[in-house]
PDB file of N, CA and C in Angstrom:
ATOM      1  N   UNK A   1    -218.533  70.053 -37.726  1.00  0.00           N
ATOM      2  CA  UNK A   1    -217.264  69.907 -37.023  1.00  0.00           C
ATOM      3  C   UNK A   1    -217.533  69.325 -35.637  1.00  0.00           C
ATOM      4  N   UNK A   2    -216.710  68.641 -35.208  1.00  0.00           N
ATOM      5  CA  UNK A   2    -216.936  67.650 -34.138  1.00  0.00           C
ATOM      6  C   UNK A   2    -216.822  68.805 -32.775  1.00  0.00           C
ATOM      7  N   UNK A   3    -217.146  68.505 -31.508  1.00  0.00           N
ATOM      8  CA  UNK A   3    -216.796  69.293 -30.449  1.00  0.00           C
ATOM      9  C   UNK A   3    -215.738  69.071 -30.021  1.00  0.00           C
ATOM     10  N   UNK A   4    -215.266  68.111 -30.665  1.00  0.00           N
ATOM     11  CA  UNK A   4    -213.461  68.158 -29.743  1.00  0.00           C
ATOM     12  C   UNK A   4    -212.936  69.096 -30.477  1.00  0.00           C
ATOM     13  N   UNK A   5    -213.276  69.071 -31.831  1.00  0.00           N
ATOM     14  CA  UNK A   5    -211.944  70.080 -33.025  1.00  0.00           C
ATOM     15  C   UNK A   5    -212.814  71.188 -32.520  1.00  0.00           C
ATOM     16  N   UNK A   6    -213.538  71.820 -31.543  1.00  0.00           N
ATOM     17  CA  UNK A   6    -213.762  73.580 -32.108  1.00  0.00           C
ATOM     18  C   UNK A   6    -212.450  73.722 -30.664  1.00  0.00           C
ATOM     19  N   UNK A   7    -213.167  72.494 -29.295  1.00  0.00           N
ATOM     20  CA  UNK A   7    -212.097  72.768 -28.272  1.00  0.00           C
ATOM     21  C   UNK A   7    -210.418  72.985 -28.452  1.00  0.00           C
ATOM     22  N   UNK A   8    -210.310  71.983 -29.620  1.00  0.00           N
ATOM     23  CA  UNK A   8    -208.815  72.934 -30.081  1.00  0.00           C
ATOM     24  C   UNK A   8    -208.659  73.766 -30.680  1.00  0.00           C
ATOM     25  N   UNK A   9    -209.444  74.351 -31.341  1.00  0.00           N
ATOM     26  CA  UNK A   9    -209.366  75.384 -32.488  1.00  0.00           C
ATOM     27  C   UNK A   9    -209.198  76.343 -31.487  1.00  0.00           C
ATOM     28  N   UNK A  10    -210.024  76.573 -30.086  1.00  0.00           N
ATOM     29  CA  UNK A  10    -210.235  77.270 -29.223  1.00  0.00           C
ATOM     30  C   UNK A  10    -208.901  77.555 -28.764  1.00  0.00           C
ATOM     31  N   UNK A  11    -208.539  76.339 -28.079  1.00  0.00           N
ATOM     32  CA  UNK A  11    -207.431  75.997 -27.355  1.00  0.00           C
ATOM     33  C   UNK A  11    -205.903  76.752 -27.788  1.00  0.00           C
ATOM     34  N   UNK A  12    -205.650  76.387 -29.228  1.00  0.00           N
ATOM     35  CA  UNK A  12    -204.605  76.936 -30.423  1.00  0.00           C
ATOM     36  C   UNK A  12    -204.720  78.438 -30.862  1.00  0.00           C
ATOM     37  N   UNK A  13    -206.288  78.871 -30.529  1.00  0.00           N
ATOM     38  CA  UNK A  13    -206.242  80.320 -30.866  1.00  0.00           C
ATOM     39  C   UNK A  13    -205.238  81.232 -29.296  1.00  0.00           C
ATOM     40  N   UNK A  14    -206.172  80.463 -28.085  1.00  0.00           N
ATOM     41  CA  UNK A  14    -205.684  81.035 -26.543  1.00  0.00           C
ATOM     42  C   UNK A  14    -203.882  81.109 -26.704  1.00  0.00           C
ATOM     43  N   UNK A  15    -203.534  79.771 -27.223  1.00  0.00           N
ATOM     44  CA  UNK A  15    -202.189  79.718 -26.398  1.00  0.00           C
ATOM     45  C   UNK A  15    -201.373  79.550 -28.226  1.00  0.00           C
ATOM     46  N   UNK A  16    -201.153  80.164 -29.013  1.00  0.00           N
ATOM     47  CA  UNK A  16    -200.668  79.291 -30.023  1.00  0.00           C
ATOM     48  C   UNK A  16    -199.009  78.405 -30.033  1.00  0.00           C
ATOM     49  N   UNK A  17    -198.593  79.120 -28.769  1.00  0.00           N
ATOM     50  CA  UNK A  17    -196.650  78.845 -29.092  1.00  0.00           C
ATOM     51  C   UNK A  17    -196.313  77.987 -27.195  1.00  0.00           C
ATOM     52  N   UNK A  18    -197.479  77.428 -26.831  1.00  0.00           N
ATOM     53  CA  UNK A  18    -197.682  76.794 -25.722  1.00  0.00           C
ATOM     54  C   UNK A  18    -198.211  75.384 -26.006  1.00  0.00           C
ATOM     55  N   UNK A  19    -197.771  74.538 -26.380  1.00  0.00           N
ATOM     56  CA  UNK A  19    -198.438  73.016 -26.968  1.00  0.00           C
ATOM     57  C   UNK A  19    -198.519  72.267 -24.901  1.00  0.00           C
ATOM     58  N   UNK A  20    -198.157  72.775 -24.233  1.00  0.00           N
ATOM     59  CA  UNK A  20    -198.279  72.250 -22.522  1.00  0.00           C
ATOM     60  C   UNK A  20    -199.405  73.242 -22.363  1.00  0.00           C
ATOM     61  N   UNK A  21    -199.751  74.547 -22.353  1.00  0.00           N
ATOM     62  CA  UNK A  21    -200.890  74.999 -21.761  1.00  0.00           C
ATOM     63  C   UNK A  21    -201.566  74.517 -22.801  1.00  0.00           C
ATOM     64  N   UNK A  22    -202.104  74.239 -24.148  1.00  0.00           N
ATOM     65  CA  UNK A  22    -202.928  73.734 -24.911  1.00  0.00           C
ATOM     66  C   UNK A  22    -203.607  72.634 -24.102  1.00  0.00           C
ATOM     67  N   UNK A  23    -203.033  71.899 -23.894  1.00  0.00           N
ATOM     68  CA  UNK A  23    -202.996  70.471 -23.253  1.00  0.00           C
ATOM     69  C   UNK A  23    -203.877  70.510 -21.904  1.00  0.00           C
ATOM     70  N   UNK A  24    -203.549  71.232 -21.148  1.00  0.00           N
ATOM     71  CA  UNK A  24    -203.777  71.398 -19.989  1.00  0.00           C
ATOM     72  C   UNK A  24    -205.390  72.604 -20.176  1.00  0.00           C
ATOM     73  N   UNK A  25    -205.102  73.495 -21.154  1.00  0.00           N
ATOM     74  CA  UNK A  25    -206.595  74.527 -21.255  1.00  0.00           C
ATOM     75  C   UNK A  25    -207.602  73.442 -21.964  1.00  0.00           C
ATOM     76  N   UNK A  26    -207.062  72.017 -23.191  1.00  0.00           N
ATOM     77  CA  UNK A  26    -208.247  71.456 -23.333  1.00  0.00           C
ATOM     78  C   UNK A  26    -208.646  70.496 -22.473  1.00  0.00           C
ATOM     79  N   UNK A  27    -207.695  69.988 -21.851  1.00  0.00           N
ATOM     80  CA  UNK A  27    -208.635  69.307 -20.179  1.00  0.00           C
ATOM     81  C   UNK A  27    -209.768  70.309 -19.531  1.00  0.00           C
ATOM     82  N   UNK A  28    -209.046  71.443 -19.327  1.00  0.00           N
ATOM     83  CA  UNK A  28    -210.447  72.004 -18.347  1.00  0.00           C
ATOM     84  C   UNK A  28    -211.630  72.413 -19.486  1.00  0.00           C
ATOM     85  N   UNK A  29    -211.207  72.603 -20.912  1.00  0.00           N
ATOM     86  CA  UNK A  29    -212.488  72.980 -21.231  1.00  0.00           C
ATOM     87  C   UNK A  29    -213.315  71.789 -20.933  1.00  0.00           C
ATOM     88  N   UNK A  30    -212.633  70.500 -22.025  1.00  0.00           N
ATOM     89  CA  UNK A  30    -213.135  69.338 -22.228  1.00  0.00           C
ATOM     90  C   UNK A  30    -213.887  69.110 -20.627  1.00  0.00           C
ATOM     91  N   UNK A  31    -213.737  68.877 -19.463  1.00  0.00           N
ATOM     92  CA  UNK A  31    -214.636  68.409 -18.303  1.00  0.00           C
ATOM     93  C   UNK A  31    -215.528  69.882 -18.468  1.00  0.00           C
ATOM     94  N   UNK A  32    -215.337  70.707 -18.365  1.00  0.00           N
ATOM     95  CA  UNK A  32    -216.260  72.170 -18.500  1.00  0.00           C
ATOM     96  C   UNK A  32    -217.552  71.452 -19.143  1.00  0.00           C
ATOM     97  N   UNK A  33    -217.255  70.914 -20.241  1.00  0.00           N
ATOM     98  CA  UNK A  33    -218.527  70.455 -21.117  1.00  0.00           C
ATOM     99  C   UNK A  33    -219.249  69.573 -20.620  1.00  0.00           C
ATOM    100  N   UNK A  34    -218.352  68.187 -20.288  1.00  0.00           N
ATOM    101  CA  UNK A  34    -218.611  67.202 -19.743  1.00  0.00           C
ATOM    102  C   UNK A  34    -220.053  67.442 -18.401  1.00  0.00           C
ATOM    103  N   UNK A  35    -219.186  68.439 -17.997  1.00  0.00           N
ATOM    104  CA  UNK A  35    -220.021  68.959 -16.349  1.00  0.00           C
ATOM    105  C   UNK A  35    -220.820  69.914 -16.449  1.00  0.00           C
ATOM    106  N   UNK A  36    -221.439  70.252 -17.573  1.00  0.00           N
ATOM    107  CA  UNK A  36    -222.094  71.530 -17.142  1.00  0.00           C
ATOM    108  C   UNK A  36    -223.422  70.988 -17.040  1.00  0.00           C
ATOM    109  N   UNK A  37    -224.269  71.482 -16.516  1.00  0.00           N
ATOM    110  CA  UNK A  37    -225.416  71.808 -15.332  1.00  0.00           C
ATOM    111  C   UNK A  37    -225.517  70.549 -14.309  1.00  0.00           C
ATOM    112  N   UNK A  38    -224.408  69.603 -14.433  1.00  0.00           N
ATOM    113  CA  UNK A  38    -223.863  69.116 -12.595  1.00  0.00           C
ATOM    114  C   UNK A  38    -224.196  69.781 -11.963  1.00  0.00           C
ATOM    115  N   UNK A  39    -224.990  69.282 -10.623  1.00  0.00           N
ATOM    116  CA  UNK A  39    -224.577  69.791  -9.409  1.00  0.00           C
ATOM    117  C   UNK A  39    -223.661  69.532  -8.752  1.00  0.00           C
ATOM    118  N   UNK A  40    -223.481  70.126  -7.520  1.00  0.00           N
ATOM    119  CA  UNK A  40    -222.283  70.354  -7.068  1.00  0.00           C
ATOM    120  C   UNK A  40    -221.757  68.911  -6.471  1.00  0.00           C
ATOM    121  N   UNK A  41    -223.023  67.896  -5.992  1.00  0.00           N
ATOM    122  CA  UNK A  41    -222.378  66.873  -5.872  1.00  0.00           C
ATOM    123  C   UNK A  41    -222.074  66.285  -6.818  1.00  0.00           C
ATOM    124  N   UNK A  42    -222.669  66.256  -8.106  1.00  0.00           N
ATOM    125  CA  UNK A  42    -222.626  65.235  -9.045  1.00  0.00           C
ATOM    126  C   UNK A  42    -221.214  66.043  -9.922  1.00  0.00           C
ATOM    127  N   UNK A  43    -220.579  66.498  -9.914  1.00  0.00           N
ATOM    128  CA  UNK A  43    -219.616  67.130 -10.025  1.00  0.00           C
ATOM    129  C   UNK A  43    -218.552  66.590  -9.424  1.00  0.00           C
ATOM    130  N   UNK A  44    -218.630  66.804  -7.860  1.00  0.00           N
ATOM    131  CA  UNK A  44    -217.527  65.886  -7.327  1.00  0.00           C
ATOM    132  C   UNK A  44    -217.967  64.350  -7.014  1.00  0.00           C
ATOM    133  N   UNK A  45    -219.019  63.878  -7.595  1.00  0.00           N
ATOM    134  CA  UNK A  45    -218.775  62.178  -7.699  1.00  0.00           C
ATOM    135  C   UNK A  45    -218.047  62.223  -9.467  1.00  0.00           C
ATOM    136  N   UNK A  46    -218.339  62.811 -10.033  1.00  0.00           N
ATOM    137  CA  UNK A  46    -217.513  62.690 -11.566  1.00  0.00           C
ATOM    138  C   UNK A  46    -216.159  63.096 -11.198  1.00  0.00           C
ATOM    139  N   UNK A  47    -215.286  63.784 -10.580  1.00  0.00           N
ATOM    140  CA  UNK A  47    -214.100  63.922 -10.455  1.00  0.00           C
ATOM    141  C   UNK A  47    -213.529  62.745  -9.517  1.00  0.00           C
ATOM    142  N   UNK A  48    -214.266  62.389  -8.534  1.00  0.00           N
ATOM    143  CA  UNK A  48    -213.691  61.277  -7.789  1.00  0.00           C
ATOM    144  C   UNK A  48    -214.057  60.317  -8.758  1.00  0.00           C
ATOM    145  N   UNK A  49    -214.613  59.754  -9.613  1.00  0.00           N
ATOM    146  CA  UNK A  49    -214.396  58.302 -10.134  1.00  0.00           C
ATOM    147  C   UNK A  49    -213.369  58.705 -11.342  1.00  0.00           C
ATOM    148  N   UNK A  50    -213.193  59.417 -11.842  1.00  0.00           N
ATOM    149  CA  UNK A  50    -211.885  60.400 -12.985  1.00  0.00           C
ATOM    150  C   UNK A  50    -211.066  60.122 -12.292  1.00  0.00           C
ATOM    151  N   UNK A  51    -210.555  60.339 -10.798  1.00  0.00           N
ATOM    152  CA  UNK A  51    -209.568  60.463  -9.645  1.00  0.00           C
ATOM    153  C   UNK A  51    -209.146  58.998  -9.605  1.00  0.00           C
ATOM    154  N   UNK A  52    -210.059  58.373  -9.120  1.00  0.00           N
ATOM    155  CA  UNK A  52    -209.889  56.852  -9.190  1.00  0.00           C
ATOM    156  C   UNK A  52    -209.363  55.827 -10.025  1.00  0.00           C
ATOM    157  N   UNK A  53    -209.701  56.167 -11.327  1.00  0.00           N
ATOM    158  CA  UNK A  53    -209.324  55.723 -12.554  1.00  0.00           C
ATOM    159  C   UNK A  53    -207.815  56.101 -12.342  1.00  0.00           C
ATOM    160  N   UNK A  54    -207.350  57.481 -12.592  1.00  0.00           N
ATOM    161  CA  UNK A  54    -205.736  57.684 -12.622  1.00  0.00           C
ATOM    162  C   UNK A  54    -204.931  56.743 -11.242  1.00  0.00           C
ATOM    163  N   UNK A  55    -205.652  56.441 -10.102  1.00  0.00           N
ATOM    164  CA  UNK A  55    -204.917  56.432  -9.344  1.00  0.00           C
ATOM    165  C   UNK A  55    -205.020  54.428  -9.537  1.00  0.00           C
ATOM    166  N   UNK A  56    -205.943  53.929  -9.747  1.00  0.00           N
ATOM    167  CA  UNK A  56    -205.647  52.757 -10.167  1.00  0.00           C
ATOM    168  C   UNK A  56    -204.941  52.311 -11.737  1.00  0.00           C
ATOM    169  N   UNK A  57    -204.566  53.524 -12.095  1.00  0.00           N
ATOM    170  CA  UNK A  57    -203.915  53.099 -13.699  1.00  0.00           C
ATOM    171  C   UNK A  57    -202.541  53.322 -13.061  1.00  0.00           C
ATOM    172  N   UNK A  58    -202.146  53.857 -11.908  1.00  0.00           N
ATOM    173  CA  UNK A  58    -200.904  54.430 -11.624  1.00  0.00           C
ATOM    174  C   UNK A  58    -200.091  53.139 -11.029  1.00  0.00           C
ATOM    175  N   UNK A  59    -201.332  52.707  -9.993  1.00  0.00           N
ATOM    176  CA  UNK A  59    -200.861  51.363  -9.011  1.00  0.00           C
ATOM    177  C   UNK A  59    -200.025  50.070  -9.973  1.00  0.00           C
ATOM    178  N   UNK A  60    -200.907  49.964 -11.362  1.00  0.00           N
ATOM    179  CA  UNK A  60    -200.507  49.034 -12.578  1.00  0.00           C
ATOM    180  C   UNK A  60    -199.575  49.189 -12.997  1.00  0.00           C
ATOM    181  N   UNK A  61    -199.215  50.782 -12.758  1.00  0.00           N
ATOM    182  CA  UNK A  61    -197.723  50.730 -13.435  1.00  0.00           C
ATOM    183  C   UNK A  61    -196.284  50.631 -12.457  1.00  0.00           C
ATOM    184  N   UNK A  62    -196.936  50.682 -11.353  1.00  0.00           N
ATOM    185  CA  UNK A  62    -195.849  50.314 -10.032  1.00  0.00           C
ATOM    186  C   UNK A  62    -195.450  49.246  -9.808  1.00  0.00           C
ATOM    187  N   UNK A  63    -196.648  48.235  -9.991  1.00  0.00           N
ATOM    188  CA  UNK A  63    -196.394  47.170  -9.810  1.00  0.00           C
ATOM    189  C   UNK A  63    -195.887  46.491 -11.218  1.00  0.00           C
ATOM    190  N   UNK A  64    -195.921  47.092 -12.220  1.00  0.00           N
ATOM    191  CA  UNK A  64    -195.334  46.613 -13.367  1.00  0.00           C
ATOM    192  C   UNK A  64    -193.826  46.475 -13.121  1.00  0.00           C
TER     193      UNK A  64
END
């Protein structure tokens, strides 16, 4: 089984009648994984270029 399907299996057991906290509990697991044994900088250089990305996908749609 893949690691995304146990993060929902996870996710659907926590919240089952919440499809918005689902959503939102498999973001933090999903970076949880992503980040674990980061240090603390390399942690926040992975959230600032994550940060960056949304905020230049946002500008594209303004100017759309």
């Amino acid at each position: 089984m893949k690691e995304e399907d146990k993060l929902w299996e996870k996710v659907k057991r926590d919240f089952p009648y919440d499809p918005a906290l689902q959503e939102v509990h498999y973001a933090r697991l999903k970076i949880h994984e992503q980040t674990k044994g980061m240090s603390d900088h390399e942690f926040v250089n992975y959230i600032r270029k994550k940060a960056e990305k949304v905020v230049r996908g946002s500008r594209n749609l303004v100017s759309d």
